[in-house]
N, C-alpha and C. Protein backbone atom coordinates (compact mmCIF):
# COMPACT_ATOMS: atom_id res chain seq x y z
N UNK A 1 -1.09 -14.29 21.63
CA UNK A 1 0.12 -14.42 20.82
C UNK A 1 0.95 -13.14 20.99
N UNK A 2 2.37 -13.38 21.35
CA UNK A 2 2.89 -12.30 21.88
C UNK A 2 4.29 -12.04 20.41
N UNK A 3 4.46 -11.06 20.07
CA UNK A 3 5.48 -10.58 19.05
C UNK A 3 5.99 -11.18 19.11
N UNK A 4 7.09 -11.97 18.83
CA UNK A 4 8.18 -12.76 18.14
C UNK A 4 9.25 -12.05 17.99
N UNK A 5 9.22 -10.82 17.18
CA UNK A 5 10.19 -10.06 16.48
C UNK A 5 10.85 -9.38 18.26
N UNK A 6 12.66 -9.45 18.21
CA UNK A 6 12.55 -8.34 19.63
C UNK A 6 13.15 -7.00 18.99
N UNK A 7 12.49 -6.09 19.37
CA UNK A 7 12.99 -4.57 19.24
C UNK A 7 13.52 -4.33 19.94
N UNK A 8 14.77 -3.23 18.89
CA UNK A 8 15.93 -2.68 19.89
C UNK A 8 15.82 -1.63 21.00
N UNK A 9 16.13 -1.65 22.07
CA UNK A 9 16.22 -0.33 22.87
C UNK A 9 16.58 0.70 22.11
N UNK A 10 15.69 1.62 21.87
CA UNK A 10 16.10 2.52 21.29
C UNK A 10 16.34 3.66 22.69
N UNK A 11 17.36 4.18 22.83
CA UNK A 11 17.92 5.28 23.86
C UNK A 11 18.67 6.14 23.28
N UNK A 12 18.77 7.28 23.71
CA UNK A 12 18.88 8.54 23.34
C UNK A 12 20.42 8.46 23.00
N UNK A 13 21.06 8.56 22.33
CA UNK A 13 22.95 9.40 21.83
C UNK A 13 23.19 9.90 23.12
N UNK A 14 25.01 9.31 23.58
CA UNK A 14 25.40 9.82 24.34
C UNK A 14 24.53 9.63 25.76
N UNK A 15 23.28 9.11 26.59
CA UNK A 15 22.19 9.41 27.22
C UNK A 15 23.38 8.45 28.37
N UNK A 16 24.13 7.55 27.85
CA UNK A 16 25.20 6.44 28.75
C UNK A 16 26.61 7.68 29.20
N UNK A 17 26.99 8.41 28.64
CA UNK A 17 27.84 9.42 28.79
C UNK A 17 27.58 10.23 30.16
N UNK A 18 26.57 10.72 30.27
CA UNK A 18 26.21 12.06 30.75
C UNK A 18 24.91 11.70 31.69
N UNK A 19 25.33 11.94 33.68
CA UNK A 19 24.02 11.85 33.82
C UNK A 19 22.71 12.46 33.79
N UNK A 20 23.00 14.01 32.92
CA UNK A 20 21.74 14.91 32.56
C UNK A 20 20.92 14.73 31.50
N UNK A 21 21.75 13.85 30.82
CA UNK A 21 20.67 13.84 29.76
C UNK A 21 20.16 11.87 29.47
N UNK A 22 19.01 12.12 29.91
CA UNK A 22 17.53 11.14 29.86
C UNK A 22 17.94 10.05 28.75
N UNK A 23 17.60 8.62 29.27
CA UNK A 23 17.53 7.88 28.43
C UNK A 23 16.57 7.89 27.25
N UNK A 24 15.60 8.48 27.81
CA UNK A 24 14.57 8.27 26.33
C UNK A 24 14.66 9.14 25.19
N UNK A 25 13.76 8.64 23.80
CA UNK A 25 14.56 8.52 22.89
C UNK A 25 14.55 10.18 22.32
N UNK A 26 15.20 10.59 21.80
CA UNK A 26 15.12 11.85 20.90
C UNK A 26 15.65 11.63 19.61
N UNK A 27 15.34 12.31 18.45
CA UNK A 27 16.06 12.40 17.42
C UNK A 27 17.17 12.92 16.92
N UNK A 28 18.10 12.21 16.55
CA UNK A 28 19.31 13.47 16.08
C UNK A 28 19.13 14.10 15.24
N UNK A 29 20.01 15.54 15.41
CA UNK A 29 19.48 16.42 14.64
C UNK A 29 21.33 16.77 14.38
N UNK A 30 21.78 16.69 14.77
CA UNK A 30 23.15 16.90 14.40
C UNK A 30 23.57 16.52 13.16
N UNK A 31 23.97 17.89 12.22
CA UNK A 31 24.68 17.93 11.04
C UNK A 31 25.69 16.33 10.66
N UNK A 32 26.87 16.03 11.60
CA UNK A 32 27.57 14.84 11.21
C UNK A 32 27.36 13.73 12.03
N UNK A 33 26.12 13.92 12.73
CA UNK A 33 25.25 12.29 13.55
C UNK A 33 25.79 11.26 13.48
N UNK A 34 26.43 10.36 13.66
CA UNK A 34 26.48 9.09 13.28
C UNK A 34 25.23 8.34 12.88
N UNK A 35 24.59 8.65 14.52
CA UNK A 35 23.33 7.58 14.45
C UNK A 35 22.17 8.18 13.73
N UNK A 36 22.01 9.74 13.07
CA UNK A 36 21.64 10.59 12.42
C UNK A 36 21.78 9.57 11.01
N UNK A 37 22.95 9.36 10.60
CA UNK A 37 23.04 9.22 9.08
C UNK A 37 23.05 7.42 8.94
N UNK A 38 22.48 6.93 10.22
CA UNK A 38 22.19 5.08 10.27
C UNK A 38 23.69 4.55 10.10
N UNK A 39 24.97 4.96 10.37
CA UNK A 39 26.19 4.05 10.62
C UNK A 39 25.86 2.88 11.28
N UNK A 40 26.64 1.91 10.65
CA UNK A 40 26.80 0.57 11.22
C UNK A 40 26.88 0.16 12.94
N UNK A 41 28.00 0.81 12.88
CA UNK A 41 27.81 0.57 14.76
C UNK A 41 27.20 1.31 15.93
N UNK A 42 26.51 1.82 15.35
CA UNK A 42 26.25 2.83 16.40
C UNK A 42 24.48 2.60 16.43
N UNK A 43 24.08 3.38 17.17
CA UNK A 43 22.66 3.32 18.20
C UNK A 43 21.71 2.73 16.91
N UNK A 44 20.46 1.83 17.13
CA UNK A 44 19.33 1.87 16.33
C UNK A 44 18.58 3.22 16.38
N UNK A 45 18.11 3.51 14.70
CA UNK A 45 17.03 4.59 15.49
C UNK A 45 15.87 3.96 15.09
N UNK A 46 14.54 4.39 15.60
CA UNK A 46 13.26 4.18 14.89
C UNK A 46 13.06 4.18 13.77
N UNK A 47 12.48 3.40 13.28
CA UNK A 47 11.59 3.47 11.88
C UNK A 47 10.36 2.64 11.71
N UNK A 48 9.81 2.84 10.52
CA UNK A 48 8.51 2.19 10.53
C UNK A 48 9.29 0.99 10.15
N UNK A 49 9.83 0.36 10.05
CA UNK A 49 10.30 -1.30 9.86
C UNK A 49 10.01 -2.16 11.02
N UNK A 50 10.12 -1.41 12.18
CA UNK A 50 9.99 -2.05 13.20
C UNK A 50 8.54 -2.12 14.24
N UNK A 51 7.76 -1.53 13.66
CA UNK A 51 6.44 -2.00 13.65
C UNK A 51 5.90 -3.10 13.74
N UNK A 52 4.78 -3.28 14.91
CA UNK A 52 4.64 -5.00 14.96
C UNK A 52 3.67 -4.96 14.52
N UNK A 53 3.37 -6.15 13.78
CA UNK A 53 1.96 -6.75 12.80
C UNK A 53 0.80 -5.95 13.46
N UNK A 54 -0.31 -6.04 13.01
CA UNK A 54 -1.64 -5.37 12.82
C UNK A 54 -2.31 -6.06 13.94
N UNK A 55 -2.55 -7.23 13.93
CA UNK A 55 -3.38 -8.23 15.10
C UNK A 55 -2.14 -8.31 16.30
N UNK A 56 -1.16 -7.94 16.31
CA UNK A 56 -0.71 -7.56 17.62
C UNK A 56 -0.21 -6.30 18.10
N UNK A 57 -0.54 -5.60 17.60
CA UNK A 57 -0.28 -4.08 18.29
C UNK A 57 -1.53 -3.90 19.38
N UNK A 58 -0.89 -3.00 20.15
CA UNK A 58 -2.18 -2.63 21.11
C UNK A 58 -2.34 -3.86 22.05
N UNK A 59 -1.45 -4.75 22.19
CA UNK A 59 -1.52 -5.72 22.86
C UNK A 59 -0.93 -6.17 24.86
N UNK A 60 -1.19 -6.27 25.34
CA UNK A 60 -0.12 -6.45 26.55
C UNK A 60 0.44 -7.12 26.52
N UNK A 61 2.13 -7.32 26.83
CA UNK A 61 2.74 -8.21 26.68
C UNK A 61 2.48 -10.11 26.94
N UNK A 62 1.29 -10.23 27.82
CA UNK A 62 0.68 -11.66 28.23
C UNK A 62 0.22 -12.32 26.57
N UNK A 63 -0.66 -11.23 25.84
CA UNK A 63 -1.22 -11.39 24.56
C UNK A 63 -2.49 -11.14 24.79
N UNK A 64 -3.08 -10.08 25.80
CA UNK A 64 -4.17 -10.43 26.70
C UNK A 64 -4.62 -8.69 25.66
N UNK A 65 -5.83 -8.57 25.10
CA UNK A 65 -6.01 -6.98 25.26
C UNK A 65 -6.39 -6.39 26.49
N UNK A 66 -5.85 -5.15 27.06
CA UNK A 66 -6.20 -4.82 28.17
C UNK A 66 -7.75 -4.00 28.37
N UNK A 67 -8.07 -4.16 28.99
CA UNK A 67 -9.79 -3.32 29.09
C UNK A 67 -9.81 -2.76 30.88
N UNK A 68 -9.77 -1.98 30.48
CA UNK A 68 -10.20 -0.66 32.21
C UNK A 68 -11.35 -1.15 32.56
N UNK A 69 -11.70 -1.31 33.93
CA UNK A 69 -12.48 -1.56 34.79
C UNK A 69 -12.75 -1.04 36.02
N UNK A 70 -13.83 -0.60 36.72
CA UNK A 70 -14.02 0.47 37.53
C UNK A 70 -15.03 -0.56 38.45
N UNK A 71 -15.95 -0.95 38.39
CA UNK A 71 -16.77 -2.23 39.22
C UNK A 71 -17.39 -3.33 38.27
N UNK A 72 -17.52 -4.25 39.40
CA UNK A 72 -17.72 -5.69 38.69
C UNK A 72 -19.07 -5.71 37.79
N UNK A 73 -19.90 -4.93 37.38
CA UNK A 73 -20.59 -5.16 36.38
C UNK A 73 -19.88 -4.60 34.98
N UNK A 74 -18.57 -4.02 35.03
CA UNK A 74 -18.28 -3.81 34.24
C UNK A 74 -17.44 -5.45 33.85
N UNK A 75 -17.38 -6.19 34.43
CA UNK A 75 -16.74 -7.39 34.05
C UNK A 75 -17.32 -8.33 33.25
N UNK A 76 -18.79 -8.60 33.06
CA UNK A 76 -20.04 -9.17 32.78
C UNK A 76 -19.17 -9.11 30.96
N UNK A 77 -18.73 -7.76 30.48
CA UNK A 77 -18.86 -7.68 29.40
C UNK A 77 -17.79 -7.94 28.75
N UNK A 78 -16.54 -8.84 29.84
CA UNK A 78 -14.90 -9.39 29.35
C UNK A 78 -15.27 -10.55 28.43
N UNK A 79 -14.27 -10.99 27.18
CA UNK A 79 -14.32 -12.08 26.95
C UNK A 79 -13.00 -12.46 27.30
N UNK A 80 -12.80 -13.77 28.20
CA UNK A 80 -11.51 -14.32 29.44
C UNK A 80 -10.45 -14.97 28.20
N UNK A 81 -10.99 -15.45 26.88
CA UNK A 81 -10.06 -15.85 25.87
C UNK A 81 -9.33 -14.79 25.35
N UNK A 82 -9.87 -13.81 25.01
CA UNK A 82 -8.88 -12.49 24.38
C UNK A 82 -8.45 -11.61 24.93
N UNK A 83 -9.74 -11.20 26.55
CA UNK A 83 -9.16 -9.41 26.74
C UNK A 83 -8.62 -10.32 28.78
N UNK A 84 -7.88 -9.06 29.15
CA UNK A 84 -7.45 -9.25 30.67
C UNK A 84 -7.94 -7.82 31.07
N UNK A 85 -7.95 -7.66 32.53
CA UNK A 85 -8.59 -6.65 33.19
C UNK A 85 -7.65 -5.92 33.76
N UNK A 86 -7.15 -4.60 33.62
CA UNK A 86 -6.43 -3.62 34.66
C UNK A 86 -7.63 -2.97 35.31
N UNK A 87 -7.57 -3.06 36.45
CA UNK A 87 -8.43 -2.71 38.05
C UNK A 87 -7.97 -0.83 37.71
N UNK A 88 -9.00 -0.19 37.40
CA UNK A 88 -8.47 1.39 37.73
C UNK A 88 -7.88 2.16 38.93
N UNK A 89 -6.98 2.70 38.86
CA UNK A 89 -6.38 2.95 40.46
C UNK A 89 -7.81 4.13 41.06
N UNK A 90 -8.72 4.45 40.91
CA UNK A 90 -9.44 5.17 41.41
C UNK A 90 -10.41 3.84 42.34
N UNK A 91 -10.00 2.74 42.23
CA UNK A 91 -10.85 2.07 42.94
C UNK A 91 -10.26 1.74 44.15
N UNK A 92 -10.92 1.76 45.59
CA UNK A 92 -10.27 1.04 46.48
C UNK A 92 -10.19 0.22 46.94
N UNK A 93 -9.78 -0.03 48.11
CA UNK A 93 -9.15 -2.11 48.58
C UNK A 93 -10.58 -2.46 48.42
N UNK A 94 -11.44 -2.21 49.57
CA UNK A 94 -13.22 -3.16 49.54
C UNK A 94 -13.22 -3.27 47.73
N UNK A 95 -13.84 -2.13 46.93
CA UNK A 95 -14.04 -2.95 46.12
C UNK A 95 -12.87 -3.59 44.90
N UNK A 96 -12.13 -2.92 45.18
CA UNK A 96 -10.56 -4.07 44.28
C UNK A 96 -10.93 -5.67 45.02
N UNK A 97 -10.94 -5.75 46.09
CA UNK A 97 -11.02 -7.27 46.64
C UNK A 97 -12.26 -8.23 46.13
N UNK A 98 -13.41 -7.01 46.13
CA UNK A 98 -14.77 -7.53 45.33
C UNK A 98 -14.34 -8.13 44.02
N UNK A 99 -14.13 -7.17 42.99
CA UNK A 99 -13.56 -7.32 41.86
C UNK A 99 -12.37 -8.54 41.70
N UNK A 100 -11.55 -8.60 42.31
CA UNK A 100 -10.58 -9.76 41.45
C UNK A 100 -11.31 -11.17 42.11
N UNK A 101 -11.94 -11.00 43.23
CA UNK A 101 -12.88 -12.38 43.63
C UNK A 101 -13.62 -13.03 42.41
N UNK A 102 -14.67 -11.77 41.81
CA UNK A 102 -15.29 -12.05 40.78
C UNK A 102 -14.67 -12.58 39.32
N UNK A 103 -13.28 -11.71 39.52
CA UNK A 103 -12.86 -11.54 37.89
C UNK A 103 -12.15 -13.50 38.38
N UNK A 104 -11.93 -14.09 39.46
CA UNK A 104 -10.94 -15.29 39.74
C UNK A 104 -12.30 -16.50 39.22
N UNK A 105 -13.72 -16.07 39.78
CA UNK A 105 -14.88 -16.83 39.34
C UNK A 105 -15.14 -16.85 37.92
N UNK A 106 -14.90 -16.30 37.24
CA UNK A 106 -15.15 -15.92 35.71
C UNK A 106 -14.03 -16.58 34.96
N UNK A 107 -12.70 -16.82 35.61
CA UNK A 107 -11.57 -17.13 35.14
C UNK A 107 -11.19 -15.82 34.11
N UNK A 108 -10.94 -14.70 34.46
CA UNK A 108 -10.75 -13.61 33.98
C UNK A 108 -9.18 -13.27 34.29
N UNK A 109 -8.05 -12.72 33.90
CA UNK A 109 -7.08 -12.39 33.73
C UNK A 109 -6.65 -11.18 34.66
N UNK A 110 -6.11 -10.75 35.92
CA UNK A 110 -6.52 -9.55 36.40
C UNK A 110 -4.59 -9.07 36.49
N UNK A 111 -4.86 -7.62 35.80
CA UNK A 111 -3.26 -7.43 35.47
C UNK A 111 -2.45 -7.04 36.39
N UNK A 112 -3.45 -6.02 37.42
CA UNK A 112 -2.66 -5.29 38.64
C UNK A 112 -3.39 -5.85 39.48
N UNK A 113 -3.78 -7.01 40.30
CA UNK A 113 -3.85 -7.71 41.28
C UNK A 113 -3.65 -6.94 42.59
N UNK A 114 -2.17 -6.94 42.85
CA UNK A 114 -1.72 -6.23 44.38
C UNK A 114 -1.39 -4.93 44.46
N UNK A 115 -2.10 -3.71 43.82
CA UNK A 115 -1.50 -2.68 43.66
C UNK A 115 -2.01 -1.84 44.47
């Protein structure tokens, strides 16, 4: 089950202006802020309102929980209804190819496949 609710891009003041300064987010700190003092038209900022429910946080966007995996006996211990598998990049092609063979027999969820 994937959130429902969509959250706003939150991006930094001004970050569309100027190409030095980074989209991601910062806080205003400026004395007459707009988006500082929550005006109507201007940028969303964060707050705890926008928090997603309890049973879906921590979630991957599929609805899958994600679980790290390093070799296929670590797969033995997935359940294929709730969790999906990200392949650790410390593994290489032989055994990545081992692994999603197995995780495709199990009917297991595999997140980075071709990476």
């Amino acid at each position: 089950m994937v959130n429902p609710r969509k959250k706003p891009e939150f991006i930094r003041w001004m970050s569309q202006a100027y190409r030095r300064i980074k989209e991601s987010w910062r806080r205003p700190r400026g004395l007459h802020s707009k988006v500082r003092l929550k005006l109507k038209s201007k940028l969303k900022m964060p707050s705890i309102g926008y928090r997603a429910p309890k049973h879906l946080r921590y979630l991957h966007p599929s609805g899958f929980e994600e679980v790290l995996v390093h070799n296929p006996k670590e797969l033995e211990k997935i359940d294929p209804k709730k969790q999906a598998v990200r392949i650790a990049s410390t593994v290489g092609k032989k055994k990545r190819k081992e692994l999603i063979k197995k995780a495709e027999e199990m009917g297991i969820k595999v997140l980075n496949p071709n990476l």
